[in-house]
PDB file of N, CA and C in Angstrom:
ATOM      1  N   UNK A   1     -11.143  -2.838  17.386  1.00  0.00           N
ATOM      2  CA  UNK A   1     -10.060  -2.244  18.108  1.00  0.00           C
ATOM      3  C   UNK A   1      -9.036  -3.306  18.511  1.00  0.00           C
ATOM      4  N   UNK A   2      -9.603  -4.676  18.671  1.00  0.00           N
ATOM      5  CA  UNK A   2      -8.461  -5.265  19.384  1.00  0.00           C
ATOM      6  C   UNK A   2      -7.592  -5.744  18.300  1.00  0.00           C
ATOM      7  N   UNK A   3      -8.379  -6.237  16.807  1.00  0.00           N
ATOM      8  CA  UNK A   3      -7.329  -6.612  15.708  1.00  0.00           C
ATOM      9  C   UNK A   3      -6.574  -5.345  15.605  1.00  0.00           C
ATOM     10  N   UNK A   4      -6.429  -3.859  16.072  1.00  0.00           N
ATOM     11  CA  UNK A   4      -6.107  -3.430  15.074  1.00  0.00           C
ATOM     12  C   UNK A   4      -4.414  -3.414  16.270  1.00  0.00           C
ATOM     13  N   UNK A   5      -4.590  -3.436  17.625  1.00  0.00           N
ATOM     14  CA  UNK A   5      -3.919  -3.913  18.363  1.00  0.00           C
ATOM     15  C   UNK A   5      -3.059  -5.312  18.589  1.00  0.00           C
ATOM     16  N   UNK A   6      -3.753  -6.266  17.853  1.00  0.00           N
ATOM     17  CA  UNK A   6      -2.680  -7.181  16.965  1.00  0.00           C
ATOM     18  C   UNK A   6      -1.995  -7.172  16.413  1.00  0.00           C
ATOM     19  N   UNK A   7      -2.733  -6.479  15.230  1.00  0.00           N
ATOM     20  CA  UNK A   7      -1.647  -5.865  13.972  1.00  0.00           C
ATOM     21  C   UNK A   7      -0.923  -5.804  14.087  1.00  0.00           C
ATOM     22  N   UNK A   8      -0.805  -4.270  15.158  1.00  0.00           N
ATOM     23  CA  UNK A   8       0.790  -3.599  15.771  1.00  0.00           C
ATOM     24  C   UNK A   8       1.713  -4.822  16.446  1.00  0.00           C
ATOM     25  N   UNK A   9       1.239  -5.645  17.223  1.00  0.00           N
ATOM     26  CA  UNK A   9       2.130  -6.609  17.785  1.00  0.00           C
ATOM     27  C   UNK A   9       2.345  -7.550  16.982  1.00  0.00           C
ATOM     28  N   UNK A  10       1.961  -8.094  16.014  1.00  0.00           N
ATOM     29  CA  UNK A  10       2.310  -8.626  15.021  1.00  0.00           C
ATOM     30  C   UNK A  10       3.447  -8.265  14.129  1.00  0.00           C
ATOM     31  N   UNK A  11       2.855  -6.647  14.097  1.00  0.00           N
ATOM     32  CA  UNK A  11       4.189  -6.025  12.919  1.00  0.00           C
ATOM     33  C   UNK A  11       5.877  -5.878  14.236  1.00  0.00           C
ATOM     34  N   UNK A  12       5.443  -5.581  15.166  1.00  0.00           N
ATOM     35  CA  UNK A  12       6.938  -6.066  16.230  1.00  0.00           C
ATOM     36  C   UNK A  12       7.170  -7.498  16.296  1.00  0.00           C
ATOM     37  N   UNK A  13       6.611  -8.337  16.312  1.00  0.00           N
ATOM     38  CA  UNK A  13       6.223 -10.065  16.678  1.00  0.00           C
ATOM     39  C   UNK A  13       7.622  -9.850  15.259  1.00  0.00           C
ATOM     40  N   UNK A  14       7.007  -9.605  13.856  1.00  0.00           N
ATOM     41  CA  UNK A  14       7.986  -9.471  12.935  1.00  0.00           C
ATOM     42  C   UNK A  14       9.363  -8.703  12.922  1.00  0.00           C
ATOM     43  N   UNK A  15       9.356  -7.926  13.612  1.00  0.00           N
ATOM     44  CA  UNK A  15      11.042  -7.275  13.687  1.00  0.00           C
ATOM     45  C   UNK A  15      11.917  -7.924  14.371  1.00  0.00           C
ATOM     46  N   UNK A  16      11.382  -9.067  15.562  1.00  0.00           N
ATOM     47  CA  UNK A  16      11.615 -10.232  16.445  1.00  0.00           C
ATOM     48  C   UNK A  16      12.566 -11.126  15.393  1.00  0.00           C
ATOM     49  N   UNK A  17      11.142 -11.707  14.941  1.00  0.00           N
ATOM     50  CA  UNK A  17      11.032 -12.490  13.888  1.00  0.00           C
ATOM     51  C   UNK A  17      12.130 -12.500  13.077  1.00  0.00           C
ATOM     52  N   UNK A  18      12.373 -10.971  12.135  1.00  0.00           N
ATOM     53  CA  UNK A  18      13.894 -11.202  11.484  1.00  0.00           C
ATOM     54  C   UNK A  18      14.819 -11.614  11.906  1.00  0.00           C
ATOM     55  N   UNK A  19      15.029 -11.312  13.303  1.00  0.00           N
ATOM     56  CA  UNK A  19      16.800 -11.374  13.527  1.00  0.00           C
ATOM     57  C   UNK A  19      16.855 -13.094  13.389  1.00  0.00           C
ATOM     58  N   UNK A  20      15.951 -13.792  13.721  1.00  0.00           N
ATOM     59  CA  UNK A  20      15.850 -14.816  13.451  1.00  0.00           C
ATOM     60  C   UNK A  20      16.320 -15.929  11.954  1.00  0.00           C
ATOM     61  N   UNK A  21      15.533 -14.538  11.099  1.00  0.00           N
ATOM     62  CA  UNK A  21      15.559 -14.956   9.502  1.00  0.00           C
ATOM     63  C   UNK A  21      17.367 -14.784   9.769  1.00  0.00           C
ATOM     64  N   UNK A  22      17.957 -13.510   9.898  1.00  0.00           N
ATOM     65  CA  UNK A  22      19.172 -13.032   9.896  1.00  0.00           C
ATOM     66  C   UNK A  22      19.883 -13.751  10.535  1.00  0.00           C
ATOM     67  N   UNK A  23      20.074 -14.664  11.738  1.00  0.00           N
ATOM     68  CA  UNK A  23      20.390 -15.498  11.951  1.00  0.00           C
ATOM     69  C   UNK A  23      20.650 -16.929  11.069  1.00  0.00           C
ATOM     70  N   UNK A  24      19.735 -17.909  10.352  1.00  0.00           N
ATOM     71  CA  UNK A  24      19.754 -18.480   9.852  1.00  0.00           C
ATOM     72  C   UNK A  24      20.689 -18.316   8.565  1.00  0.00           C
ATOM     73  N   UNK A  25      20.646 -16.772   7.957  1.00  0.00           N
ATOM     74  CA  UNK A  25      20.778 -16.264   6.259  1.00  0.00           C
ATOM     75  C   UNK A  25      22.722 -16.076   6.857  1.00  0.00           C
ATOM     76  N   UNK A  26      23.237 -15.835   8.190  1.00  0.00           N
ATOM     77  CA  UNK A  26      24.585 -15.532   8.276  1.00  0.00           C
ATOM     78  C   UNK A  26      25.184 -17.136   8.424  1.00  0.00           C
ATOM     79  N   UNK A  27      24.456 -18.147   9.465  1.00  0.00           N
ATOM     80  CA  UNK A  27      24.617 -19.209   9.230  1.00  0.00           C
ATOM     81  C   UNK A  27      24.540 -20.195   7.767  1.00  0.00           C
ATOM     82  N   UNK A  28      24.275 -19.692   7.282  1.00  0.00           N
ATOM     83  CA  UNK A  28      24.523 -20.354   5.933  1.00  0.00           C
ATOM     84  C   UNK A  28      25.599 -20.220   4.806  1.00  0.00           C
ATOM     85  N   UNK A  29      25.615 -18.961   5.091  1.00  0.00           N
ATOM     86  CA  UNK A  29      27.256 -18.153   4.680  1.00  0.00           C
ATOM     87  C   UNK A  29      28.140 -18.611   5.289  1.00  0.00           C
ATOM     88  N   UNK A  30      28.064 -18.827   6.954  1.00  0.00           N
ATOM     89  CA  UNK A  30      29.054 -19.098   8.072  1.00  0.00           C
ATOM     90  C   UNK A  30      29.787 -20.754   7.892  1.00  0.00           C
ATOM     91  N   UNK A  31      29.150 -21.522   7.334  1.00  0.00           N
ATOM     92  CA  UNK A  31      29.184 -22.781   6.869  1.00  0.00           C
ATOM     93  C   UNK A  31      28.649 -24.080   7.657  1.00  0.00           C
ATOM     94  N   UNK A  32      29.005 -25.196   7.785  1.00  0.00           N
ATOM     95  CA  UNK A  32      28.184 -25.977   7.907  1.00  0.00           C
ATOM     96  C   UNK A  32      27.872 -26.327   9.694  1.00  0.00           C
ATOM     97  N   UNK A  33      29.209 -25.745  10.281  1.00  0.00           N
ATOM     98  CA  UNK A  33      29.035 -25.923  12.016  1.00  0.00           C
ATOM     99  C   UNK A  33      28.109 -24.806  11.915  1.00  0.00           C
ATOM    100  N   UNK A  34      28.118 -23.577  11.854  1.00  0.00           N
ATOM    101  CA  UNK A  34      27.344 -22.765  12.258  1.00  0.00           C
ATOM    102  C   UNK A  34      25.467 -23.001  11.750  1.00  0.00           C
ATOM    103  N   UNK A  35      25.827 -23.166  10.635  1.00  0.00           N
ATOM    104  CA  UNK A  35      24.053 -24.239  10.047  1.00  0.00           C
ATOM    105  C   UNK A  35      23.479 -24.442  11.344  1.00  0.00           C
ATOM    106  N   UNK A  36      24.242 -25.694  11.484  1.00  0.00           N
ATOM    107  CA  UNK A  36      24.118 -26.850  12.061  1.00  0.00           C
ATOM    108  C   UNK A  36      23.276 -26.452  13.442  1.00  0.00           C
ATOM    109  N   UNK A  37      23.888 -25.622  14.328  1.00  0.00           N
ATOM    110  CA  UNK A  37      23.515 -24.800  15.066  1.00  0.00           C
ATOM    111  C   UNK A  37      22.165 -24.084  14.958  1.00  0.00           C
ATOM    112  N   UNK A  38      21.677 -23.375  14.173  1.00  0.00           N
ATOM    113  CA  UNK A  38      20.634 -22.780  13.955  1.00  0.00           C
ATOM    114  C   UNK A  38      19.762 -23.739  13.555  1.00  0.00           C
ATOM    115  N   UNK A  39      20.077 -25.045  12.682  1.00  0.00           N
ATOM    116  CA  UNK A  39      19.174 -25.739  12.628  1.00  0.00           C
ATOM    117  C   UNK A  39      18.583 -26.766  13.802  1.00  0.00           C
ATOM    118  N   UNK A  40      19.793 -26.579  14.612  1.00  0.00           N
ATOM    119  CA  UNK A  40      19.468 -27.585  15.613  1.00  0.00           C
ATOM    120  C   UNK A  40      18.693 -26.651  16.886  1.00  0.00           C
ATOM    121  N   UNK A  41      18.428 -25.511  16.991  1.00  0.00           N
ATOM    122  CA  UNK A  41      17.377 -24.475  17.502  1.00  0.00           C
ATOM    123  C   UNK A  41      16.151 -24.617  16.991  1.00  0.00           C
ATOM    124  N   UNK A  42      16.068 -24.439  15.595  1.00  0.00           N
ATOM    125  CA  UNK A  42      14.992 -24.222  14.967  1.00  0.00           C
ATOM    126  C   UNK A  42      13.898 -25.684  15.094  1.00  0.00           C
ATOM    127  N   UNK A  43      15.202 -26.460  14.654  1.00  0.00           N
ATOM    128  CA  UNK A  43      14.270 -27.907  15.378  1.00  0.00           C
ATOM    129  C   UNK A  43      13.876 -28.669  16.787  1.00  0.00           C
ATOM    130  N   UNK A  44      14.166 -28.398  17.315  1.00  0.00           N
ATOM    131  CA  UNK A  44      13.710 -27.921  18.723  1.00  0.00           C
ATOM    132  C   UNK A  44      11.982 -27.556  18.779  1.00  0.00           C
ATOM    133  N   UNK A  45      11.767 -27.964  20.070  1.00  0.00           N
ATOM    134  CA  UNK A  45      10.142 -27.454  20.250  1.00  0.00           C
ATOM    135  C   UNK A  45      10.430 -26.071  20.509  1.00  0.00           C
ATOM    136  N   UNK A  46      11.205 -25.894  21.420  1.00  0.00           N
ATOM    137  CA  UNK A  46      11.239 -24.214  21.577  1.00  0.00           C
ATOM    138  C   UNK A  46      11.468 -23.594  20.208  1.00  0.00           C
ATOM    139  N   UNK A  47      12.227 -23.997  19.363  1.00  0.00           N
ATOM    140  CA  UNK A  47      12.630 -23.560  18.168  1.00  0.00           C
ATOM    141  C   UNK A  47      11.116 -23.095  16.882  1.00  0.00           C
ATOM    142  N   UNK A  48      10.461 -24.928  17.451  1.00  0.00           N
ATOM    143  CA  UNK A  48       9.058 -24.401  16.177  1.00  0.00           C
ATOM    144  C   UNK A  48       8.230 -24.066  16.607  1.00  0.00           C
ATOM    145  N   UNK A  49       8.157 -23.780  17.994  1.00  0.00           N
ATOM    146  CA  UNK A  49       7.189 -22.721  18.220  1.00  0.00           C
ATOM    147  C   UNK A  49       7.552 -21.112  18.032  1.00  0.00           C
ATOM    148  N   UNK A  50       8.504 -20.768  18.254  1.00  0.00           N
ATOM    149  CA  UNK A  50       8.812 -19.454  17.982  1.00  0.00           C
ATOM    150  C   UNK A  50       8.543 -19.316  16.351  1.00  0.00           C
ATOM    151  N   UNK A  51       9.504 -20.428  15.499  1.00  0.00           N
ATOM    152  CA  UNK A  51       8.961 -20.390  14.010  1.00  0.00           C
ATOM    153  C   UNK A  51       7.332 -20.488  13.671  1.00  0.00           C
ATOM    154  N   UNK A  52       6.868 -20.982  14.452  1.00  0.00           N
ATOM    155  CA  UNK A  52       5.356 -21.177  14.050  1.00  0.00           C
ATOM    156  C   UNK A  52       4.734 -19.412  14.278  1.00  0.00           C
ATOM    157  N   UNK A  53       5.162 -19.240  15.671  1.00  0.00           N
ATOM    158  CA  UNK A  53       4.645 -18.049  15.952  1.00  0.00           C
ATOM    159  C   UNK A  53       5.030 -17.481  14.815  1.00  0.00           C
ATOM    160  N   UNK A  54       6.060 -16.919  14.517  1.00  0.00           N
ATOM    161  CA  UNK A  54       6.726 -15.931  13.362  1.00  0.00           C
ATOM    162  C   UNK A  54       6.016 -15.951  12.443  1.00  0.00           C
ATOM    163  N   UNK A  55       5.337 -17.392  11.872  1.00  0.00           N
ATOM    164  CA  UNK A  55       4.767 -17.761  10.414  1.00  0.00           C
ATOM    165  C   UNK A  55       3.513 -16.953  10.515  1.00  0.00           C
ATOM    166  N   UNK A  56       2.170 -17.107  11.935  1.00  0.00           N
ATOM    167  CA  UNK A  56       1.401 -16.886  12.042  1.00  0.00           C
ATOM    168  C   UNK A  56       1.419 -14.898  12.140  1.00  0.00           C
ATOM    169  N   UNK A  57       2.515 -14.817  12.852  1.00  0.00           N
ATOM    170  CA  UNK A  57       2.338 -13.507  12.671  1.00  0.00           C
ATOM    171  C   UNK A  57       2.449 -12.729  11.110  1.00  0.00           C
ATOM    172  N   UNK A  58       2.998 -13.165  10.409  1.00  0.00           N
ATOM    173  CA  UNK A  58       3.272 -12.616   8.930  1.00  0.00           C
ATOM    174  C   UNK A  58       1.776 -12.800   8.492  1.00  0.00           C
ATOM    175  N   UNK A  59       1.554 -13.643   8.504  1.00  0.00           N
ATOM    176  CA  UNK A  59       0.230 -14.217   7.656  1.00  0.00           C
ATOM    177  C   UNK A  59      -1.052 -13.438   8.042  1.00  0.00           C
ATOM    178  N   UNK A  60      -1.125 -13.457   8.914  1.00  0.00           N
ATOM    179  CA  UNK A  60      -1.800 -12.301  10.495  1.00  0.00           C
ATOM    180  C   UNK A  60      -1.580 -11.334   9.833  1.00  0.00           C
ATOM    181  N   UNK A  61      -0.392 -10.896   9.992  1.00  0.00           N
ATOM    182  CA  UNK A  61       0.048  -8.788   9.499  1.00  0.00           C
ATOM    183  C   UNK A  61      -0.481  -8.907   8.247  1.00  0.00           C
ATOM    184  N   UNK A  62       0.024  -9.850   7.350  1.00  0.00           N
ATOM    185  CA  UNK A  62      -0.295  -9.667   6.068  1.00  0.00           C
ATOM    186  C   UNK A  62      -1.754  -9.535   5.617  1.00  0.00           C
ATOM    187  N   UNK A  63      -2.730 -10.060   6.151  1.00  0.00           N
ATOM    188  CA  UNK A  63      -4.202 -10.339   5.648  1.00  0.00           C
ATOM    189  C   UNK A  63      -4.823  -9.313   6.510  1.00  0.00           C
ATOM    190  N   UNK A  64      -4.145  -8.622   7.461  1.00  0.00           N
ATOM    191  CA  UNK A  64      -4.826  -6.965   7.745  1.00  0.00           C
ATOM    192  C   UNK A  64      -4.372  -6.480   7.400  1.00  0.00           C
ATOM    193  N   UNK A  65      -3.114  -6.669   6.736  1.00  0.00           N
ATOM    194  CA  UNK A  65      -2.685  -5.080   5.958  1.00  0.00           C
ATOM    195  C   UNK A  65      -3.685  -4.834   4.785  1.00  0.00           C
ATOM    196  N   UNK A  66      -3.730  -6.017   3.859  1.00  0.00           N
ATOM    197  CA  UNK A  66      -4.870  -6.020   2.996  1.00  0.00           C
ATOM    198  C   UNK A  66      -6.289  -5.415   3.572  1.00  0.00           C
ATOM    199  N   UNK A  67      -7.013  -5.597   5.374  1.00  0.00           N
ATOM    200  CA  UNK A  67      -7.788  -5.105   5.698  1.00  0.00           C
ATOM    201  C   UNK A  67      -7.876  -3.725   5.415  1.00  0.00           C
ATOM    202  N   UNK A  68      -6.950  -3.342   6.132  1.00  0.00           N
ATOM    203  CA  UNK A  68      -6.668  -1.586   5.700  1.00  0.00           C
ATOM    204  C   UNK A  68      -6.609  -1.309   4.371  1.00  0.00           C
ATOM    205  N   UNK A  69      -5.654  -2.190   3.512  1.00  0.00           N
ATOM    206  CA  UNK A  69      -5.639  -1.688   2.389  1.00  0.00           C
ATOM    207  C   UNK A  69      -7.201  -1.388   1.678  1.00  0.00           C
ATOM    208  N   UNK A  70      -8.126  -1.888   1.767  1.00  0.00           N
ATOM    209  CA  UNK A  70      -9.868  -2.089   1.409  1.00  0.00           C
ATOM    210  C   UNK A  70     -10.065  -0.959   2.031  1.00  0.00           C
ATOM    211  N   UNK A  71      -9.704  -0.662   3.702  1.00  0.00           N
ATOM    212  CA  UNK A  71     -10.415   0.628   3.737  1.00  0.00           C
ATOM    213  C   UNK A  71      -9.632   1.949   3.508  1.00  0.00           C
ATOM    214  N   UNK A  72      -8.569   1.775   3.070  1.00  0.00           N
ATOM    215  CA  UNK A  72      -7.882   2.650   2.526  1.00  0.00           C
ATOM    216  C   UNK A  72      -8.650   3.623   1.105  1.00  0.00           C
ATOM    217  N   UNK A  73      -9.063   1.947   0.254  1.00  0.00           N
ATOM    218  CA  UNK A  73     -10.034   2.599  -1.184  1.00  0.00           C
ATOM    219  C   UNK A  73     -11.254   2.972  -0.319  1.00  0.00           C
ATOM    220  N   UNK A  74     -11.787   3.066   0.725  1.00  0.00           N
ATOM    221  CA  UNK A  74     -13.139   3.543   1.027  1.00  0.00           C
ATOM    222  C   UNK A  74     -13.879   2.314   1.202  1.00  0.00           C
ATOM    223  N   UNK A  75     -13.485   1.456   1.438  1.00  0.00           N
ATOM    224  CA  UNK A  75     -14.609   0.205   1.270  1.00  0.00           C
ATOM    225  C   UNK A  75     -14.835  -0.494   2.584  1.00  0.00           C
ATOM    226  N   UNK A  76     -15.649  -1.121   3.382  1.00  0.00           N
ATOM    227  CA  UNK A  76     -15.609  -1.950   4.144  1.00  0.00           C
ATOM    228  C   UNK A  76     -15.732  -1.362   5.536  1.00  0.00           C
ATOM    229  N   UNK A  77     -16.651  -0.243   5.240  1.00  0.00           N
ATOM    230  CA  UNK A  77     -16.652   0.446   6.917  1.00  0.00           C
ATOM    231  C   UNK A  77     -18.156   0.539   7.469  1.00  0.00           C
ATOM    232  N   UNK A  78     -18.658  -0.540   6.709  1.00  0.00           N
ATOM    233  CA  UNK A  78     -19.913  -1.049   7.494  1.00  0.00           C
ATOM    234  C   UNK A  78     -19.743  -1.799   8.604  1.00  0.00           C
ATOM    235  N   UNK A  79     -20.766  -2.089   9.690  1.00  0.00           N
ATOM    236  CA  UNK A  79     -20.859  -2.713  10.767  1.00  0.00           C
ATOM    237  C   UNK A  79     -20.484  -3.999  10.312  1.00  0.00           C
ATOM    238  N   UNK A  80     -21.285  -4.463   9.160  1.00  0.00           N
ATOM    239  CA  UNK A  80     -21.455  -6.149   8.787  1.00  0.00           C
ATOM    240  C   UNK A  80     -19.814  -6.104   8.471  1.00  0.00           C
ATOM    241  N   UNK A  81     -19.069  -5.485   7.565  1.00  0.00           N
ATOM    242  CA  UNK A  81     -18.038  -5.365   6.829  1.00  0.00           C
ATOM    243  C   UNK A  81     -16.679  -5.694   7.164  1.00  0.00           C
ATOM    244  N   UNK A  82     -17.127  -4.427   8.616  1.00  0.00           N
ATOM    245  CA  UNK A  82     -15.842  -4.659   9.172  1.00  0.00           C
ATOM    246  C   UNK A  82     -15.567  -5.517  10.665  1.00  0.00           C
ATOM    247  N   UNK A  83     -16.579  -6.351  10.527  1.00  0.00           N
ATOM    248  CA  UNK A  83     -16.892  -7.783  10.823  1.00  0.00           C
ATOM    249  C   UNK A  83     -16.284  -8.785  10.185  1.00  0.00           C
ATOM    250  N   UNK A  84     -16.552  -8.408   9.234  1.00  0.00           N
ATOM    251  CA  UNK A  84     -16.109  -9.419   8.399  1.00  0.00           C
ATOM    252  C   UNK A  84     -15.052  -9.660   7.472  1.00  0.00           C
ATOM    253  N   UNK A  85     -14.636  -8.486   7.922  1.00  0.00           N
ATOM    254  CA  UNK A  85     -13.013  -8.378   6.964  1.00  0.00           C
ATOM    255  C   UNK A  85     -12.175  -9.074   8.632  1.00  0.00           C
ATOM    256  N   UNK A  86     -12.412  -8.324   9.702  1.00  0.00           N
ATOM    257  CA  UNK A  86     -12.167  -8.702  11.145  1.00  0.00           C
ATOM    258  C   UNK A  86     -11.760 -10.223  11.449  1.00  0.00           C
ATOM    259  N   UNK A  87     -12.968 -11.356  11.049  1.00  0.00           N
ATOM    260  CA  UNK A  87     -12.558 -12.550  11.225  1.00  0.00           C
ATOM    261  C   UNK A  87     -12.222 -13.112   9.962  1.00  0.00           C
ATOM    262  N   UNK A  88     -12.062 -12.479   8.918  1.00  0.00           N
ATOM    263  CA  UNK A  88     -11.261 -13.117   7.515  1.00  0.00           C
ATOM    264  C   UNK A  88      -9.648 -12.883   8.074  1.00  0.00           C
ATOM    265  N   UNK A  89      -9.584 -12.068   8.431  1.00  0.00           N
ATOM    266  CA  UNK A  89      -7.962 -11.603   8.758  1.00  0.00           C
ATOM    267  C   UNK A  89      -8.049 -12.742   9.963  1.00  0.00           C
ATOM    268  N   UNK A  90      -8.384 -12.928  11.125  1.00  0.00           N
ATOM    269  CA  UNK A  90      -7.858 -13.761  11.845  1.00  0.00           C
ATOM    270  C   UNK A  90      -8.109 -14.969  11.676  1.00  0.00           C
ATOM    271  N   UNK A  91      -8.901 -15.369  11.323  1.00  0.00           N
ATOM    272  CA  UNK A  91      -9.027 -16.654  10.526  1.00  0.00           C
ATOM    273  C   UNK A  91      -8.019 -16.944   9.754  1.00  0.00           C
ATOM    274  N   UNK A  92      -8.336 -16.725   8.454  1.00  0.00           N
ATOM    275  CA  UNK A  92      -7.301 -16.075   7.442  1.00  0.00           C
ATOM    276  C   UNK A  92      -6.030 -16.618   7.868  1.00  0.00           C
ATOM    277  N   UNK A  93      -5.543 -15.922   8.883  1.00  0.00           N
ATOM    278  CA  UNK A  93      -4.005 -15.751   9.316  1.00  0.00           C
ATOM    279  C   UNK A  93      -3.650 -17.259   9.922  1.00  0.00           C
ATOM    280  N   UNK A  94      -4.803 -17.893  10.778  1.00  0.00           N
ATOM    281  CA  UNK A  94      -4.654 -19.246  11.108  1.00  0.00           C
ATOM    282  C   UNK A  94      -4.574 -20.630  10.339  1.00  0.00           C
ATOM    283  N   UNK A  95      -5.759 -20.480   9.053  1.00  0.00           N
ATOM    284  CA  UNK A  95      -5.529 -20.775   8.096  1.00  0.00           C
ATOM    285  C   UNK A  95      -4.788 -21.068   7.211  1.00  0.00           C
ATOM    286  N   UNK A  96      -4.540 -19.927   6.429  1.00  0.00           N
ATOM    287  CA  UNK A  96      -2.846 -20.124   6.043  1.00  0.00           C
ATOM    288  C   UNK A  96      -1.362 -20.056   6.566  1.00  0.00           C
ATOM    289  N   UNK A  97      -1.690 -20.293   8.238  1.00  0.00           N
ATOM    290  CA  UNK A  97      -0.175 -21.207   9.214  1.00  0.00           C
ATOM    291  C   UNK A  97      -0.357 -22.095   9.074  1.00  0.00           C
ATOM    292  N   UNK A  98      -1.747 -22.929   9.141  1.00  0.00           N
ATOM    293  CA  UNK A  98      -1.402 -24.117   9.623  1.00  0.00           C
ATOM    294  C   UNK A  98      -0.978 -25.244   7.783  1.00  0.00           C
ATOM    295  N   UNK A  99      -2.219 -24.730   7.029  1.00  0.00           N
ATOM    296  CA  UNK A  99      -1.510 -24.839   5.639  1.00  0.00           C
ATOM    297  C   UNK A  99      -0.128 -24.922   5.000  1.00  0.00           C
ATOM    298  N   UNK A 100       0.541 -23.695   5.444  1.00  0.00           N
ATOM    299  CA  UNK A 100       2.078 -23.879   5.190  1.00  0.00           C
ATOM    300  C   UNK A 100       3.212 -24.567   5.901  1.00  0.00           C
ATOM    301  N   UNK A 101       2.581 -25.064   7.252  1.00  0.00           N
ATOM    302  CA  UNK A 101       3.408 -26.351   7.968  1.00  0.00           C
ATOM    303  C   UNK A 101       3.199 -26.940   7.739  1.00  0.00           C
ATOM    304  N   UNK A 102       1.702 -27.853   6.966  1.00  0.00           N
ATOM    305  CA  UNK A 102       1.384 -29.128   6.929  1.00  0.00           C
ATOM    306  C   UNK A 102       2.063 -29.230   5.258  1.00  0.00           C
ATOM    307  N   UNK A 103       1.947 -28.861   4.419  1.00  0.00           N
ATOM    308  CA  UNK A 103       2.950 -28.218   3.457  1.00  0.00           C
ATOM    309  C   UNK A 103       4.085 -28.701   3.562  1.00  0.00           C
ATOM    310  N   UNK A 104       4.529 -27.563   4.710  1.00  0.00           N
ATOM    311  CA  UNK A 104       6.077 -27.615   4.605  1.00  0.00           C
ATOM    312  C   UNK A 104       6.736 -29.101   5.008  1.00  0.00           C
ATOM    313  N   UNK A 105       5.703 -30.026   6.334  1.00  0.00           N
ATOM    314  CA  UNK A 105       5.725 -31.338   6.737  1.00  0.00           C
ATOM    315  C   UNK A 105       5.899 -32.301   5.734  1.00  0.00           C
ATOM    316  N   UNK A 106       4.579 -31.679   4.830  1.00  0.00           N
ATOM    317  CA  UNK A 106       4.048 -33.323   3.910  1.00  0.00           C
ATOM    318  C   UNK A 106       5.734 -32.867   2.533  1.00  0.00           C
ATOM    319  N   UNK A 107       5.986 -31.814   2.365  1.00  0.00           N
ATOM    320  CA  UNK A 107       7.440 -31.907   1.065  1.00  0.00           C
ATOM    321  C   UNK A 107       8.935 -32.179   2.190  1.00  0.00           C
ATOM    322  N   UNK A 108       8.682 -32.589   3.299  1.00  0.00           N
ATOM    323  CA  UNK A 108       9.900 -33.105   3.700  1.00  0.00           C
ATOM    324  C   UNK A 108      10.736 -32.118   4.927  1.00  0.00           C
ATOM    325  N   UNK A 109      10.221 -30.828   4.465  1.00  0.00           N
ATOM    326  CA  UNK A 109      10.712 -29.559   5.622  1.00  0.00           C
ATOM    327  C   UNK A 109      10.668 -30.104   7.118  1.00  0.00           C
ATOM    328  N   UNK A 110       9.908 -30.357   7.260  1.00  0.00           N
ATOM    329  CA  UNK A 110       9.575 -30.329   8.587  1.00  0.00           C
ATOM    330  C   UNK A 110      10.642 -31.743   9.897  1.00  0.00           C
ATOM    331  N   UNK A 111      11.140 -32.345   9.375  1.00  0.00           N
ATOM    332  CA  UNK A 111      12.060 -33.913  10.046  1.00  0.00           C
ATOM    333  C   UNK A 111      13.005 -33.194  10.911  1.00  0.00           C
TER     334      UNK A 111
END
């Protein structure tokens, strides 16, 4: 019950999340003062934590949507199962955040 109460705040955490993306995607059009600006947010601690959050939440939504999607075909509605689809998704979701910053760090993203 409580992942499935994540989920949902996760999938809002993401509608957050865009205006953010949308922010950045008008600044880039907007040219290089306006960039400049969004990048100088984003780099910011306040900035990569909100980006971090954002990352974790996608990754999060994404690896329970796949949960559901399994029990969608009928599968995975055992005790053991849905245990264990439970901490694959939150795991999972931590997992591949911290992966795609250290990533994004070690090819140069991150300065």
């Amino acid at each position: 019950m409580t992942l499935s109460i994540v989920h949902r705040a996760t999938g809002i955490a993401l509608y957050f999340g865009m205006l953010l993306l949308a922010w950045w995607l008008i600044a880039v059009g907007a040219g290089p003062g306006a960039y400049a600006t969004v990048q100088a947010f984003t780099g910011s601690w306040i900035g990569k934590l909100i980006v971090f959050g954002y990352t974790w939440s996608l990754m999060h939504h994404l690896l329970s949507g796949i949960r559901h999607f399994i029990w969608d075909l009928g599968y995975g509605f055992g005790t053991a199962d849905r245990e264990w689809l439970s901490w694959a998704a939150l795991i999972g979701g931590i997992v591949l955040t911290v992966l795609l910053w250290v990533a994004a760090f070690a090819l140069g993203g991150g300065r």
